[in-house]
PDB file of N, CA and C in Angstrom:
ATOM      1  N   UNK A   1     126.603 144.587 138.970  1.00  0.00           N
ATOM      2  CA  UNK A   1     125.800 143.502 139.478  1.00  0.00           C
ATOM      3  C   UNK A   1     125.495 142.522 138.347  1.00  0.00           C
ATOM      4  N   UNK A   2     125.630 141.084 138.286  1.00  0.00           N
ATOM      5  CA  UNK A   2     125.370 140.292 137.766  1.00  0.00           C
ATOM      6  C   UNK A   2     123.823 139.739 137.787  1.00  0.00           C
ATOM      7  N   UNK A   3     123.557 139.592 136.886  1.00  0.00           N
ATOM      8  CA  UNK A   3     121.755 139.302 136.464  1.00  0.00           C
ATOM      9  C   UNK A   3     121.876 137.578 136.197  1.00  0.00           C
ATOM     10  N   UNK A   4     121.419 136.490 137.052  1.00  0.00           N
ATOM     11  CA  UNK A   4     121.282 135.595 136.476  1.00  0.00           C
ATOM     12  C   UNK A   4     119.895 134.980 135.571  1.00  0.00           C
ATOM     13  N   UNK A   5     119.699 134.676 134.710  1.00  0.00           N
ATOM     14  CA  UNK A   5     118.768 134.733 133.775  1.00  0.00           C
ATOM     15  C   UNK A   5     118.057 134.158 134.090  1.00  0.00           C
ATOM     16  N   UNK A   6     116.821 134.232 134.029  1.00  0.00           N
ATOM     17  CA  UNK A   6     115.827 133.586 134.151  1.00  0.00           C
ATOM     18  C   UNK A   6     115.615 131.958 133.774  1.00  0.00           C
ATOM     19  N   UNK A   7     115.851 132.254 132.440  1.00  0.00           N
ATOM     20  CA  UNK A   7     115.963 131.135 131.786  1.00  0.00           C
ATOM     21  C   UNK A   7     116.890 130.846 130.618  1.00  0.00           C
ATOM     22  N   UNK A   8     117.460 129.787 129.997  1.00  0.00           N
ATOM     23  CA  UNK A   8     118.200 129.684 129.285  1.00  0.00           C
ATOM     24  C   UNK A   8     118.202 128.941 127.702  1.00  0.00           C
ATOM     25  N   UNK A   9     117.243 129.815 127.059  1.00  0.00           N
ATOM     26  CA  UNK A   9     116.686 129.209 125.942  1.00  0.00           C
ATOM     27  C   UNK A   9     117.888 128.288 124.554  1.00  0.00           C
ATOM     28  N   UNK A  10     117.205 127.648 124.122  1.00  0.00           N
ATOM     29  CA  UNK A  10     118.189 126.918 122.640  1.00  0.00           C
ATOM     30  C   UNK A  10     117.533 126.745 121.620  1.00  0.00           C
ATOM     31  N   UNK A  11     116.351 127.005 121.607  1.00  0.00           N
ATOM     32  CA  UNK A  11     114.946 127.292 120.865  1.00  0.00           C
ATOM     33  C   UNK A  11     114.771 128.280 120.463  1.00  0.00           C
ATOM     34  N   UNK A  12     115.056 128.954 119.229  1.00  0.00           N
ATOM     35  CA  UNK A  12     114.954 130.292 118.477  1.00  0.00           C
ATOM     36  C   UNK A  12     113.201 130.631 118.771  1.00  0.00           C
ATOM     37  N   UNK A  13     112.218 129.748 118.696  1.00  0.00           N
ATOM     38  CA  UNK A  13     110.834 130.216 119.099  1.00  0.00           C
ATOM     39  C   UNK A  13     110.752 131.098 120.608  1.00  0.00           C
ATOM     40  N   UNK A  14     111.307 129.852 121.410  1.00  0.00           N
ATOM     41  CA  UNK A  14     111.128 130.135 122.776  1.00  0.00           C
ATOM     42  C   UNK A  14     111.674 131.755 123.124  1.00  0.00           C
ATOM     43  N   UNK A  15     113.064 131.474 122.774  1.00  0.00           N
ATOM     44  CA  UNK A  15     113.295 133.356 122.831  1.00  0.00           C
ATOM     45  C   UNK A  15     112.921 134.538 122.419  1.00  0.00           C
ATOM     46  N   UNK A  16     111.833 134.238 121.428  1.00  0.00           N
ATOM     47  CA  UNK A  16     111.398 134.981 120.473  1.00  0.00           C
ATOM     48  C   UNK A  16     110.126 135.222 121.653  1.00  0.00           C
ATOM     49  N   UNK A  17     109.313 134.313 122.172  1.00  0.00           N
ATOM     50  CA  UNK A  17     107.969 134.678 123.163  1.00  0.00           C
ATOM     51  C   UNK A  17     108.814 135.402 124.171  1.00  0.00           C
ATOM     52  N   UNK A  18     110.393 134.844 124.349  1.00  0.00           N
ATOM     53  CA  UNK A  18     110.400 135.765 126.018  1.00  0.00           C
ATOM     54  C   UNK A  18     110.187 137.414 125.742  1.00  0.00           C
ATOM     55  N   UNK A  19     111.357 137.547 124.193  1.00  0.00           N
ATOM     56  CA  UNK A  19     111.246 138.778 124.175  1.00  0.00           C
ATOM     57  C   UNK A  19     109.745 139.807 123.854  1.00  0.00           C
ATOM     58  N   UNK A  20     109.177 138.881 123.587  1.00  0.00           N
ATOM     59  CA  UNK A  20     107.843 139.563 123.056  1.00  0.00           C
ATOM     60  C   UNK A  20     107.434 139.030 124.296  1.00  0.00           C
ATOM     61  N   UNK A  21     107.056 138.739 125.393  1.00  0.00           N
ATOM     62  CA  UNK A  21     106.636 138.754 126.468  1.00  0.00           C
ATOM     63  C   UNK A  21     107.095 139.870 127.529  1.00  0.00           C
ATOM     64  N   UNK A  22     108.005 140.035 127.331  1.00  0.00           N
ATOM     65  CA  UNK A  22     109.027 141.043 128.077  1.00  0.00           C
ATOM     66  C   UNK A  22     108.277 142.376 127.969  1.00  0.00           C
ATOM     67  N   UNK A  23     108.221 142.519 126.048  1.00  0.00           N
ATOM     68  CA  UNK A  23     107.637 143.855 125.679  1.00  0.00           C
ATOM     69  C   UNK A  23     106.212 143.946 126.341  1.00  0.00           C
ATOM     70  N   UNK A  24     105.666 142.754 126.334  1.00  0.00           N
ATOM     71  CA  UNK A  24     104.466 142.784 126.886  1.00  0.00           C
ATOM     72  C   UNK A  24     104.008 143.603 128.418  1.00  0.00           C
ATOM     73  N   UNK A  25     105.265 143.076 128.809  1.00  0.00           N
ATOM     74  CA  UNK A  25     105.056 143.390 130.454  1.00  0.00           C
ATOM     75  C   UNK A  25     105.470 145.114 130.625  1.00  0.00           C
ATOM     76  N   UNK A  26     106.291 145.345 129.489  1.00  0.00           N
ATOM     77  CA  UNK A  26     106.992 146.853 130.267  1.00  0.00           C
ATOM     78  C   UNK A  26     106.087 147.660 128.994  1.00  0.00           C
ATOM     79  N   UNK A  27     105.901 147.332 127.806  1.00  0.00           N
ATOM     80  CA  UNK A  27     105.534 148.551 127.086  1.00  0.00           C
ATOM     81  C   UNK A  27     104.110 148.086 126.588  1.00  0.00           C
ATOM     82  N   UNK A  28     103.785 147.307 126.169  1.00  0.00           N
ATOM     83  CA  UNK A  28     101.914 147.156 125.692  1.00  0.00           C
ATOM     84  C   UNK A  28     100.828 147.007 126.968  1.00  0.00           C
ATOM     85  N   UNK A  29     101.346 146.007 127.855  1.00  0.00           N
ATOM     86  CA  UNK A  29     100.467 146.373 129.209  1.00  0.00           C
ATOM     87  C   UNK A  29      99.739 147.161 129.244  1.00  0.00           C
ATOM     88  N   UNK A  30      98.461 147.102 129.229  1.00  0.00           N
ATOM     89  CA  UNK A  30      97.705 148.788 129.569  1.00  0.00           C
ATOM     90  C   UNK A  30      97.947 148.664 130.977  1.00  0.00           C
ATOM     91  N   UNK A  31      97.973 150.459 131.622  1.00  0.00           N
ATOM     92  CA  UNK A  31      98.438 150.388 133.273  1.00  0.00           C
ATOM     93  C   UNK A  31      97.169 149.684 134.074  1.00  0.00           C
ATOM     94  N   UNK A  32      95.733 149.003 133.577  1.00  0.00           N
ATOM     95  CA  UNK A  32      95.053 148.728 134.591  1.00  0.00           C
ATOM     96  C   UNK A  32      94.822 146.646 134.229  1.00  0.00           C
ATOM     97  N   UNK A  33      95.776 146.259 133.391  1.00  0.00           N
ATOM     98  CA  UNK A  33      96.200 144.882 133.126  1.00  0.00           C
ATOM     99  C   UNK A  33      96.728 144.675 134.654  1.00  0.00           C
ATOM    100  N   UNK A  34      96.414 143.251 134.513  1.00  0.00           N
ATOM    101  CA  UNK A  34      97.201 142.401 135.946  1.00  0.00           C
ATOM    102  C   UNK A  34      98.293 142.037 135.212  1.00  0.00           C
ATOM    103  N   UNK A  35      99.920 142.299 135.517  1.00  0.00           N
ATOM    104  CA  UNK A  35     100.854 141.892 135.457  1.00  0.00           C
ATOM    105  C   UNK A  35     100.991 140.596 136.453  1.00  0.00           C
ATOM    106  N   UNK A  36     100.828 140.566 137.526  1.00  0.00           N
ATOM    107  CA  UNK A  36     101.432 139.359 138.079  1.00  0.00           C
ATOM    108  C   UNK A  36     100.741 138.078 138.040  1.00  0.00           C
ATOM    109  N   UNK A  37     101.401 137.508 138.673  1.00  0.00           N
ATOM    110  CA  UNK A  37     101.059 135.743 138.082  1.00  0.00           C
ATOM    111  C   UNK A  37     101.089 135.446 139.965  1.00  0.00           C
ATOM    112  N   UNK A  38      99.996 134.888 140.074  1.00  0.00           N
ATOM    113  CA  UNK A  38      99.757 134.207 141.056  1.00  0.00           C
ATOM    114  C   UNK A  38      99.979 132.303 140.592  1.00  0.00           C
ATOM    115  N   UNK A  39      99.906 131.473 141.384  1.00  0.00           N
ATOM    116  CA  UNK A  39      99.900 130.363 140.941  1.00  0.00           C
ATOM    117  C   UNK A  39      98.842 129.883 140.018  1.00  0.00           C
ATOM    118  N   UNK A  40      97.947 130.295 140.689  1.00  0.00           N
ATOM    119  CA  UNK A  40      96.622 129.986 140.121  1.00  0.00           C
ATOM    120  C   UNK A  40      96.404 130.623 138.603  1.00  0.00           C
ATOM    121  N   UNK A  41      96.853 132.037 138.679  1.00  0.00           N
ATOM    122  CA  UNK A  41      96.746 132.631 137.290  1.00  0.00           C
ATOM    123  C   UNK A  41      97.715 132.039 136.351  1.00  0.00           C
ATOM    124  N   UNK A  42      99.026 131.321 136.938  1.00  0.00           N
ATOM    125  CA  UNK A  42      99.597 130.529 135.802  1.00  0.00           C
ATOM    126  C   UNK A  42      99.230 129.611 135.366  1.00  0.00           C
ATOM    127  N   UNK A  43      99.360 128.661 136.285  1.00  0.00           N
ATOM    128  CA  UNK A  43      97.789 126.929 135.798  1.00  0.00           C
ATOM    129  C   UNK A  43      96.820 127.834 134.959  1.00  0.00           C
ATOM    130  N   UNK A  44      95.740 128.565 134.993  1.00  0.00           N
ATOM    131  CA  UNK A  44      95.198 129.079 134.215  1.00  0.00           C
ATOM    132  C   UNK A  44      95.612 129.536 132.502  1.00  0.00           C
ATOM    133  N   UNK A  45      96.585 130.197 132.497  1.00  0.00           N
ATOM    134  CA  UNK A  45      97.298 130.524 131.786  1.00  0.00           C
ATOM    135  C   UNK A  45      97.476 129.175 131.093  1.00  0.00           C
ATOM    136  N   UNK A  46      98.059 128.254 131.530  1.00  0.00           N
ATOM    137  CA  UNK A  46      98.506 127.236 130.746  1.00  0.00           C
ATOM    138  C   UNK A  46      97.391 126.381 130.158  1.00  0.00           C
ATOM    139  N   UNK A  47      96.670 126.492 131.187  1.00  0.00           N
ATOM    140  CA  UNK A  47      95.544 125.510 130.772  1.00  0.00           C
ATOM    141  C   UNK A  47      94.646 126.037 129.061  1.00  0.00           C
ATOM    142  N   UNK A  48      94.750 127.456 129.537  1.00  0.00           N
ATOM    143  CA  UNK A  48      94.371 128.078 128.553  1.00  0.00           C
ATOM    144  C   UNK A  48      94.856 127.727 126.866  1.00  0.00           C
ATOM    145  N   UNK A  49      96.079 127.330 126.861  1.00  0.00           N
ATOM    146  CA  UNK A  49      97.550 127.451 125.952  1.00  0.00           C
ATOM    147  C   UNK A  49      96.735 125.986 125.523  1.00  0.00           C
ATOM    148  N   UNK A  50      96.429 125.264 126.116  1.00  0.00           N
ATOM    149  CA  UNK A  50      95.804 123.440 126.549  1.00  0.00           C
ATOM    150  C   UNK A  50      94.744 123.444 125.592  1.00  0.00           C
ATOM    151  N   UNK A  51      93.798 124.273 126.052  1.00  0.00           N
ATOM    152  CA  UNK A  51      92.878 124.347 124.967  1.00  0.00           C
ATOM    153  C   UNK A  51      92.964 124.918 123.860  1.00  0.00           C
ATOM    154  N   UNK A  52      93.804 126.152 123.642  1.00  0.00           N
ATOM    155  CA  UNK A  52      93.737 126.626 122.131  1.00  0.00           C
ATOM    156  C   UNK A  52      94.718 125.452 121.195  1.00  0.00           C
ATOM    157  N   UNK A  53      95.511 124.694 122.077  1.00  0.00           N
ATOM    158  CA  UNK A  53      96.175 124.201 121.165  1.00  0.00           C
ATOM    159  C   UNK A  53      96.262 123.104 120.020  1.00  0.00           C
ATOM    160  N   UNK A  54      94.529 122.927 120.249  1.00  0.00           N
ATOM    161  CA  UNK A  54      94.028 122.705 118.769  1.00  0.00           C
ATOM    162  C   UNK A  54      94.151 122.952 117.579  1.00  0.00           C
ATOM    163  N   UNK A  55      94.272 124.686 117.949  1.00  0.00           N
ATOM    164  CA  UNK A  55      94.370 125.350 116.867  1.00  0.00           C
ATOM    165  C   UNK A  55      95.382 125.960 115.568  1.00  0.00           C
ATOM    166  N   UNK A  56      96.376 125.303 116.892  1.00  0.00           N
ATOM    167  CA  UNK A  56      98.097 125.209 116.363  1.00  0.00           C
ATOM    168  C   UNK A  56      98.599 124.971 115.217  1.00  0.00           C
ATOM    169  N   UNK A  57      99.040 125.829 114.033  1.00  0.00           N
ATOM    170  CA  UNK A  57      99.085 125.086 112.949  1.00  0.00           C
ATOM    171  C   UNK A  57     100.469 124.374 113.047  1.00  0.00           C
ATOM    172  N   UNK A  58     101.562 124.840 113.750  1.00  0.00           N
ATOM    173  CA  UNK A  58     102.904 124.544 113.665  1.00  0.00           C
ATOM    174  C   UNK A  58     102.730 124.712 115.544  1.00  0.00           C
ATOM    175  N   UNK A  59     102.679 122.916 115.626  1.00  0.00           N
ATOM    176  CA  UNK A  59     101.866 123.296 117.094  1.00  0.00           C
ATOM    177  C   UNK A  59     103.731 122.986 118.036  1.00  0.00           C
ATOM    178  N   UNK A  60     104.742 122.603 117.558  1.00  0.00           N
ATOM    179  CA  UNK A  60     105.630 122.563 118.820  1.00  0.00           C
ATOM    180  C   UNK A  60     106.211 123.634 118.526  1.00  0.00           C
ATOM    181  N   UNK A  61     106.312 124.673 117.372  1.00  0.00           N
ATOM    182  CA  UNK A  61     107.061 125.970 118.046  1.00  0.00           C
ATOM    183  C   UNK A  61     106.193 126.720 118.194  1.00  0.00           C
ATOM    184  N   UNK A  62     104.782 126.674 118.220  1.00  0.00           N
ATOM    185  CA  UNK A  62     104.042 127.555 118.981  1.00  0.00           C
ATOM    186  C   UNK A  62     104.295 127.347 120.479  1.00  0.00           C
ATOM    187  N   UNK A  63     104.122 126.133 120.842  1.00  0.00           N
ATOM    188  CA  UNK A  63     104.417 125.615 122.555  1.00  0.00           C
ATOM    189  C   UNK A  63     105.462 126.685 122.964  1.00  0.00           C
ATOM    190  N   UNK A  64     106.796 126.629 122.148  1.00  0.00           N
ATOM    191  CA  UNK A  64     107.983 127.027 122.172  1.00  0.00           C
ATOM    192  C   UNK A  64     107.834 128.626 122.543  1.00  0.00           C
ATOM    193  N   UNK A  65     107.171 128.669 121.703  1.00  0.00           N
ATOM    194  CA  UNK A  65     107.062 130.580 121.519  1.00  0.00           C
ATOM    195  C   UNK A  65     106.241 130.633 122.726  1.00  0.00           C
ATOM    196  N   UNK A  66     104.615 130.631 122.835  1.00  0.00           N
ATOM    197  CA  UNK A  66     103.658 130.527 123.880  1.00  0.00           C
ATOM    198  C   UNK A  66     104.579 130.370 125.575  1.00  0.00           C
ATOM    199  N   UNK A  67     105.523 129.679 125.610  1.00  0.00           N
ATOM    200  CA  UNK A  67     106.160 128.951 127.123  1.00  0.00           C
ATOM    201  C   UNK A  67     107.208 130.583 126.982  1.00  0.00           C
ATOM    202  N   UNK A  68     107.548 130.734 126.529  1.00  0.00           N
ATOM    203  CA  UNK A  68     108.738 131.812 125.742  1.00  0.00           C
ATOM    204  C   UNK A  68     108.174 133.567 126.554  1.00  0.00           C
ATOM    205  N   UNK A  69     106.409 133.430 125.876  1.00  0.00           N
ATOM    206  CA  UNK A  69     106.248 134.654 126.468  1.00  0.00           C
ATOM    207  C   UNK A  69     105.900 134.615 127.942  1.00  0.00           C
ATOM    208  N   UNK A  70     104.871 133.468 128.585  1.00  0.00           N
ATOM    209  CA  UNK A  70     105.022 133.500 129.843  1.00  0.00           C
ATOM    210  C   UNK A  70     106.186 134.046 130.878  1.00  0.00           C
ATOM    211  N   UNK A  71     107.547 133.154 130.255  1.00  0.00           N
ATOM    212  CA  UNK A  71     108.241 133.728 130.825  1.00  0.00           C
ATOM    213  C   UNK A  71     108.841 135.048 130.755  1.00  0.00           C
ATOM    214  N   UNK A  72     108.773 135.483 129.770  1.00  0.00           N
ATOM    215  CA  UNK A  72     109.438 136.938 129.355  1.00  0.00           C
ATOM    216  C   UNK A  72     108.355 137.565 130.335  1.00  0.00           C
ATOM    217  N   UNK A  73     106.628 137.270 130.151  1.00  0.00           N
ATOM    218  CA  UNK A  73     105.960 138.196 131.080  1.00  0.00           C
ATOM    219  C   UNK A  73     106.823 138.484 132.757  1.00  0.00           C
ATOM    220  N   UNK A  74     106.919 136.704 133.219  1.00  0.00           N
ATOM    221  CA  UNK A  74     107.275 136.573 134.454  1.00  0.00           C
ATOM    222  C   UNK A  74     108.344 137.605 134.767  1.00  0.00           C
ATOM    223  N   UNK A  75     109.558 137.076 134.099  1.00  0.00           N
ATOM    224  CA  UNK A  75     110.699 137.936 134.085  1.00  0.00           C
ATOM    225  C   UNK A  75     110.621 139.649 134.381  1.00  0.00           C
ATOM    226  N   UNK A  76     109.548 140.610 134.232  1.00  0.00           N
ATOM    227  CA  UNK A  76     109.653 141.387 134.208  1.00  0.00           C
ATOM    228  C   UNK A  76     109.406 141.935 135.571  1.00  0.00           C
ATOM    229  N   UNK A  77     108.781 141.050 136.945  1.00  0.00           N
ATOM    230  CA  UNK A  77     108.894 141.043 137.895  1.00  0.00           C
ATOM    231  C   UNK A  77     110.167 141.420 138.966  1.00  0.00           C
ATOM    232  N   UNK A  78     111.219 140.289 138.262  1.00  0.00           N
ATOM    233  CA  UNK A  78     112.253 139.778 138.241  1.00  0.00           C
ATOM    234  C   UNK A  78     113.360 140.620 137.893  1.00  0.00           C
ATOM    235  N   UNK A  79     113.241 140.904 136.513  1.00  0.00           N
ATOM    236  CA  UNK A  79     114.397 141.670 135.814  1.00  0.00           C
ATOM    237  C   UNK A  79     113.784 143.531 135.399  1.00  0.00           C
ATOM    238  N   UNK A  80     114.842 144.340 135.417  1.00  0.00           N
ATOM    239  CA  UNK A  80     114.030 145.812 135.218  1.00  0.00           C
ATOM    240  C   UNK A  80     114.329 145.663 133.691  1.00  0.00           C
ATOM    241  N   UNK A  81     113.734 146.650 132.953  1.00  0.00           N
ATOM    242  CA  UNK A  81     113.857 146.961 131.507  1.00  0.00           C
ATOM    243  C   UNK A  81     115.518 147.270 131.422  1.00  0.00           C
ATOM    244  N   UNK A  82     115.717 146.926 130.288  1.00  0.00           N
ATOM    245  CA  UNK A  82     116.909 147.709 130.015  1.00  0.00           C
ATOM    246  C   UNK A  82     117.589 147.947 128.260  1.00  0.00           C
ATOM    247  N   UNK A  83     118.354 148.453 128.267  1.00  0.00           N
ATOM    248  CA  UNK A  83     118.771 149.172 127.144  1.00  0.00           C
ATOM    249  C   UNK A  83     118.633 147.808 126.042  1.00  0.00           C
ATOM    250  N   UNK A  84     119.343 146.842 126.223  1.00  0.00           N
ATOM    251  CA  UNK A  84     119.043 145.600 125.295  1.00  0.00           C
ATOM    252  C   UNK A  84     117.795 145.061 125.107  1.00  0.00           C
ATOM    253  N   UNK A  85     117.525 145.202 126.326  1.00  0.00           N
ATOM    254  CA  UNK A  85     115.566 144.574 125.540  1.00  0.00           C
ATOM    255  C   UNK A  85     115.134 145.929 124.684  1.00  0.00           C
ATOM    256  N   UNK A  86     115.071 147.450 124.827  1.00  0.00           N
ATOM    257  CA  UNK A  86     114.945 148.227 124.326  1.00  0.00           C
ATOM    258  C   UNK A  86     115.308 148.361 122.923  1.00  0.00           C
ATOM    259  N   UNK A  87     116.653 147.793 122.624  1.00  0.00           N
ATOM    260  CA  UNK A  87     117.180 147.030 121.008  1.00  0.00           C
ATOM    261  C   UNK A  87     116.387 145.805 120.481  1.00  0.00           C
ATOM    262  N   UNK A  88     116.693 145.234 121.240  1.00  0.00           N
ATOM    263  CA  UNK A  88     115.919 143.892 120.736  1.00  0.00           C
ATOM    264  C   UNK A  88     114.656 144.225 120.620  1.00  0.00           C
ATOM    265  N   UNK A  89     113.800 144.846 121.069  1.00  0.00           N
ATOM    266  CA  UNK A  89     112.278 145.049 120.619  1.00  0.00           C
ATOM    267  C   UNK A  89     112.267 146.039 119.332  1.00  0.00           C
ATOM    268  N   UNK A  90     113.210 146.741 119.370  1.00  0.00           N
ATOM    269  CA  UNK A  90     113.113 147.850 118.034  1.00  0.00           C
ATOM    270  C   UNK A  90     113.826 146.592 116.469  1.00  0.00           C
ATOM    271  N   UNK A  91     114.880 145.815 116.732  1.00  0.00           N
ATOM    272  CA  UNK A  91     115.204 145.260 115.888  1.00  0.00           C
ATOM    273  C   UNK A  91     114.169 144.350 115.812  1.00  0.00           C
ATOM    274  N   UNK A  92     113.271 143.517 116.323  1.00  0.00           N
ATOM    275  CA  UNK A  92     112.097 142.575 115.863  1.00  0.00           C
ATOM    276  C   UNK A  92     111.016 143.140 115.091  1.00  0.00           C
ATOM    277  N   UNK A  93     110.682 144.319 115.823  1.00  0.00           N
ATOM    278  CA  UNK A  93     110.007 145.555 115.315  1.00  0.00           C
ATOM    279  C   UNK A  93     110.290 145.616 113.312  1.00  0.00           C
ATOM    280  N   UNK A  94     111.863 146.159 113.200  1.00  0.00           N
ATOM    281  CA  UNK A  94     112.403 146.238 111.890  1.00  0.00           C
ATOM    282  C   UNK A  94     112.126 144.641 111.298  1.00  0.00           C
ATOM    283  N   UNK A  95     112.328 143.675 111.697  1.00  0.00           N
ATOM    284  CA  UNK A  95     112.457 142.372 110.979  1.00  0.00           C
ATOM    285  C   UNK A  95     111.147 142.311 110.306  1.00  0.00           C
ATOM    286  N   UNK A  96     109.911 142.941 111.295  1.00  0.00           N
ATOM    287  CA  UNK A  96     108.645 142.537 111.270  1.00  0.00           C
ATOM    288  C   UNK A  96     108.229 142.841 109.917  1.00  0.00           C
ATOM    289  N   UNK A  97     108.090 144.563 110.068  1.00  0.00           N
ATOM    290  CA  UNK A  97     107.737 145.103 108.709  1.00  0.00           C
ATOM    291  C   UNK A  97     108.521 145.285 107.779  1.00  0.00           C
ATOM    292  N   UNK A  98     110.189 145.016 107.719  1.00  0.00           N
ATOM    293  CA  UNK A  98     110.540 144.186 106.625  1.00  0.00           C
ATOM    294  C   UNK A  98     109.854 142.685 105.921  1.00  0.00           C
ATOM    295  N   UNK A  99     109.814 141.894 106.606  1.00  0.00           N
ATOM    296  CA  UNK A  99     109.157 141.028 105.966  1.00  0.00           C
ATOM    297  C   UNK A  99     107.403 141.404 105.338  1.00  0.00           C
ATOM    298  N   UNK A 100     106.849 142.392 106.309  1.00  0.00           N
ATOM    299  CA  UNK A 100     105.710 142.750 105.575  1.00  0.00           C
ATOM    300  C   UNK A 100     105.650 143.056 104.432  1.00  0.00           C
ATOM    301  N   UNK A 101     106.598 144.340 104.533  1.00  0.00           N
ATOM    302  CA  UNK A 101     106.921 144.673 102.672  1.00  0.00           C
ATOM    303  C   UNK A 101     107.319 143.693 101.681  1.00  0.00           C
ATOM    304  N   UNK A 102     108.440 142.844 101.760  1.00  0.00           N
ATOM    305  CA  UNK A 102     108.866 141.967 101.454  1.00  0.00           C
ATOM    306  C   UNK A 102     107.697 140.899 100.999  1.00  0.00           C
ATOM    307  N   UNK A 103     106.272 140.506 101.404  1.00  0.00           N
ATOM    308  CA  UNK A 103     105.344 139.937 101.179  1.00  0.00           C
ATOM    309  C   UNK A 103     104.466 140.238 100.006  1.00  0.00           C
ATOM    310  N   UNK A 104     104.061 139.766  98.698  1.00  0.00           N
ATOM    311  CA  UNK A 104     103.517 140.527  98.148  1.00  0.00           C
ATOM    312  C   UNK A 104     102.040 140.521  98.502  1.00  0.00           C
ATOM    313  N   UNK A 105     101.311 141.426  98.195  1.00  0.00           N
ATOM    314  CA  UNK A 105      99.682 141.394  98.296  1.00  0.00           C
ATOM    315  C   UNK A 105      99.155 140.772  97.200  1.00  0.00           C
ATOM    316  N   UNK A 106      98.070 140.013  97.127  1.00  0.00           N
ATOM    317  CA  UNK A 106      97.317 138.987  96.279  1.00  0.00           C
ATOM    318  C   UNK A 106      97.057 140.014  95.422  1.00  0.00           C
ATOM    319  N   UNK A 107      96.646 139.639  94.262  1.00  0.00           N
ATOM    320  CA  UNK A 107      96.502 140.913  93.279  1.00  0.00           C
ATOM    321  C   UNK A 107      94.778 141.474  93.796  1.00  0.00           C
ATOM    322  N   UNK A 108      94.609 140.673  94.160  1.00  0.00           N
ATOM    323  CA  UNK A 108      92.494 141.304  94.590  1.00  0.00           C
ATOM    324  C   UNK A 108      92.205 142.210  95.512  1.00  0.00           C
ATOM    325  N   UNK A 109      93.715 142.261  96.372  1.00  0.00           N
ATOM    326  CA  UNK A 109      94.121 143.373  97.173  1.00  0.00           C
ATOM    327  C   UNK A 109      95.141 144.431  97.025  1.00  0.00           C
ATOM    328  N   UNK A 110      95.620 144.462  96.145  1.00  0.00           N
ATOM    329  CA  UNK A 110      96.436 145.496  95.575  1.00  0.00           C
ATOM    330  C   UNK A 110      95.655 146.896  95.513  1.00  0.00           C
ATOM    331  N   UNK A 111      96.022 148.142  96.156  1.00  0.00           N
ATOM    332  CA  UNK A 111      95.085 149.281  96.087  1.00  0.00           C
ATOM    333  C   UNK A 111      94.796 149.729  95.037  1.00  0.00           C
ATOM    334  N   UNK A 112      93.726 149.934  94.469  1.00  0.00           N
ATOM    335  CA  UNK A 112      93.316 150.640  93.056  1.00  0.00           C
ATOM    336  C   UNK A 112      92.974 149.630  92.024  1.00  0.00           C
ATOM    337  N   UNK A 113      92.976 148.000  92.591  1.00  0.00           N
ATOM    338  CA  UNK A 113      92.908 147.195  91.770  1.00  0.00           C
ATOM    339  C   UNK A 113      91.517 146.565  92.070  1.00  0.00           C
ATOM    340  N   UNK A 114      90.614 147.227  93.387  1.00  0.00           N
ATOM    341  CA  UNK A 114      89.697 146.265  93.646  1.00  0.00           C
ATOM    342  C   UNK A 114      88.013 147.142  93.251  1.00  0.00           C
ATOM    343  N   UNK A 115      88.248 148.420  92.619  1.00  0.00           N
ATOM    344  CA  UNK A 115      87.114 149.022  92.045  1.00  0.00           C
ATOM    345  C   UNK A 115      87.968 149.766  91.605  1.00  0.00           C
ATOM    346  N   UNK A 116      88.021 149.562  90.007  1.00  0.00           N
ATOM    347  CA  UNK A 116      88.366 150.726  89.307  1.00  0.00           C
ATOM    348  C   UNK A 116      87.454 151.913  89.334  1.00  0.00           C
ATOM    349  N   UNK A 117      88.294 153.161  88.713  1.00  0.00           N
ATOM    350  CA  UNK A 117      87.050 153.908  88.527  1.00  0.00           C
ATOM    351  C   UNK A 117      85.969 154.333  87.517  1.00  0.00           C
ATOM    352  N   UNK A 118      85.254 154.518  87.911  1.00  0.00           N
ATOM    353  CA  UNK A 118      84.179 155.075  85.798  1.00  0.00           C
ATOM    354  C   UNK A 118      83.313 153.988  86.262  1.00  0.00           C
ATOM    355  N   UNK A 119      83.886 152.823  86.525  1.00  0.00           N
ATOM    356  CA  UNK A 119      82.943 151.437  86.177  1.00  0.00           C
ATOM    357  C   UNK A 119      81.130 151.277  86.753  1.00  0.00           C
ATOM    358  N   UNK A 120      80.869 152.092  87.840  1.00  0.00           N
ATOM    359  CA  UNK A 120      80.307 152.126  88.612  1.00  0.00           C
ATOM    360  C   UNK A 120      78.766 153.175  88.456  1.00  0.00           C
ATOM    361  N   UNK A 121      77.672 152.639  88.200  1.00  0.00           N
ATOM    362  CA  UNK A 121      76.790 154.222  88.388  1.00  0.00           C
ATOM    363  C   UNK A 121      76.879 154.945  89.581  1.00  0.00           C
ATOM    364  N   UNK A 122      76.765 156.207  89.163  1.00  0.00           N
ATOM    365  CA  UNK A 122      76.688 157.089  90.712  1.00  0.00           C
ATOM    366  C   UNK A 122      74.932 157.225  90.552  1.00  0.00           C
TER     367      UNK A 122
END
């Protein structure tokens, strides 16, 4: 059976929210979350996106990403889980905390660097 896609992203952000929207819907969901989207809960939704987006520091690929997970949520209505989103969430997963490590910590947070010991009365 052929799956026609939901949507057809060209925006490295945008695909990045579907798939992290996706995960949203099948694996972080707690079971007593509302998954579905009524009309009203989407206008909401967006409107929502409306107001934070003040806060945007890199505000058009947030749009990008933000529009990205809606739909990945939607999609899960739509589309069942499957073995590739199951990759793709474990490889974003790896990218993630590679780059964590990859980050260094400020030296004021480095462990063992922010109370030595002795220094201190007991």
């Amino acid at each position: 059976m052929n799956r026609v896609p939901l949507a057809c992203f060209v925006n490295s952000e945008a695909a990045h929210g579907y798939a992290i929207g996706r995960q949203w819907y099948f694996v972080d969901a707690q079971p007593d979350e509302e998954r579905t989207y009524t009309d009203t809960r989407l206008i909401e939704r967006l409107q929502g996106l409306e107001r934070q987006s003040v806060e945007f520091h890199d505000e058009e690929d947030t749009w990008y990403y933000s529009l990205g997970c809606i739909l990945g949520e939607l999609s899960g209505q739509l589309f069942p889980m499957t073995a590739q989103d199951t990759a793709l969430w474990q490889e974003l997963e790896r990218q993630f905390w590679a780059q964590v490590q990859a980050t260094p910590l400020p030296a004021s947070t480095r462990p063992g660097e922010l109370a030595p010991v002795g220094e201190y009365p007991v």
